[in-house]
Protein backbone atom coordinates (compact mmCIF):
# COMPACT_ATOMS: atom_id res chain seq x y z
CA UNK A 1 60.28 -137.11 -59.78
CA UNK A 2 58.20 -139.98 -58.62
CA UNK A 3 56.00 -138.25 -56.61
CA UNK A 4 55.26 -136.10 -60.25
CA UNK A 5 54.73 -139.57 -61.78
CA UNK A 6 52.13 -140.27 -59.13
CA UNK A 7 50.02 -136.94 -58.84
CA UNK A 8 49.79 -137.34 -63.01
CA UNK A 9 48.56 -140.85 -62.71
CA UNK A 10 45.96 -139.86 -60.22
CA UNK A 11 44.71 -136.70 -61.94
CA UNK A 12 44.60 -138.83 -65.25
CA UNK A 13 42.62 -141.09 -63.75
CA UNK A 14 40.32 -138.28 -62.01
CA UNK A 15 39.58 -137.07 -65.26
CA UNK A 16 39.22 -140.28 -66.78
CA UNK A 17 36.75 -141.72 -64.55
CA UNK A 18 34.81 -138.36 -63.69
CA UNK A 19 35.59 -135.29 -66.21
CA UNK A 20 35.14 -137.31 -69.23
CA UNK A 21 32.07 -138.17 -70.90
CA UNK A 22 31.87 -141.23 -72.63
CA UNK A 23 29.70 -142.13 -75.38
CA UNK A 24 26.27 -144.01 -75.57
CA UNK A 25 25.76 -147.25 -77.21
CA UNK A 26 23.73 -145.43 -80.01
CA UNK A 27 26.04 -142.59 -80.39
CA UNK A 28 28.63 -145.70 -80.59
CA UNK A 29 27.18 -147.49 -83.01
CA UNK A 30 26.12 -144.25 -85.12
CA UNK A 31 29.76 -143.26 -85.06
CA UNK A 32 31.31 -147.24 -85.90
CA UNK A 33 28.76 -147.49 -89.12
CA UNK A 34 30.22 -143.86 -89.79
CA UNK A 35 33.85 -145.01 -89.96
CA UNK A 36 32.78 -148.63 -91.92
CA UNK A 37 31.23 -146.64 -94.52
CA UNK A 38 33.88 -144.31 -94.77
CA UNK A 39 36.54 -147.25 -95.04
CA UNK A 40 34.63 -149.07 -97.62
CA UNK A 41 34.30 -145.86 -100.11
CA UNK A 42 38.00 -145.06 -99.61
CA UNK A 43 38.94 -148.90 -100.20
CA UNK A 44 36.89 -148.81 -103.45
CA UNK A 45 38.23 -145.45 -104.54
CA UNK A 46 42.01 -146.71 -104.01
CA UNK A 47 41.15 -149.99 -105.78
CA UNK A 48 39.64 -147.51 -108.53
CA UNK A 49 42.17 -146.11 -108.88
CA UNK A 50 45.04 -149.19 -108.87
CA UNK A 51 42.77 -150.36 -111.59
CA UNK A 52 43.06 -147.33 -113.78
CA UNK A 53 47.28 -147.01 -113.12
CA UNK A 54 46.93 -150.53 -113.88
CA UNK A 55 45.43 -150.24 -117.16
CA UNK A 56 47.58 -147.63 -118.12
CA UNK A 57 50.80 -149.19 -117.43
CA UNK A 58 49.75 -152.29 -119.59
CA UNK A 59 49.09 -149.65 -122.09
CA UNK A 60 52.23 -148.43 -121.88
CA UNK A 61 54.40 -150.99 -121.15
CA UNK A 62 52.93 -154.45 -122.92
CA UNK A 63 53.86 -157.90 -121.82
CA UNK A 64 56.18 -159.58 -124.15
């Protein structure tokens, strides 16, 4: 069992350090602007959204 344990830790790390290839900084940064953007539309959609169930429940249901 622990000599299973071993063999996967070293071919992990094989692959990790030589197999795998790892992006540039521009790729990196292409890819991190990708994923802000991405966040920021779905924030404002969601908050678009609360705003509009929002509204609608005040409709509904007014405060005393």
């Amino acid at each position: 069992m622990l000599k299973k344990f071993i063999t996967y830790c070293k071919e992990s790390y094989e692959e990790l350090a030589n197999k795998t290839t790892w992006p540039n900084r521009k790729e990196l940064t292409h890819t991190a602007i990708v994923v802000l953007v991405a966040s920021i539309i779905i924030a404002v959609i969601v908050f678009a959204e609360d705003s509009v169930f929002k509204f609608v429940m005040e409709s509904v249901y007014p405060k005393a």
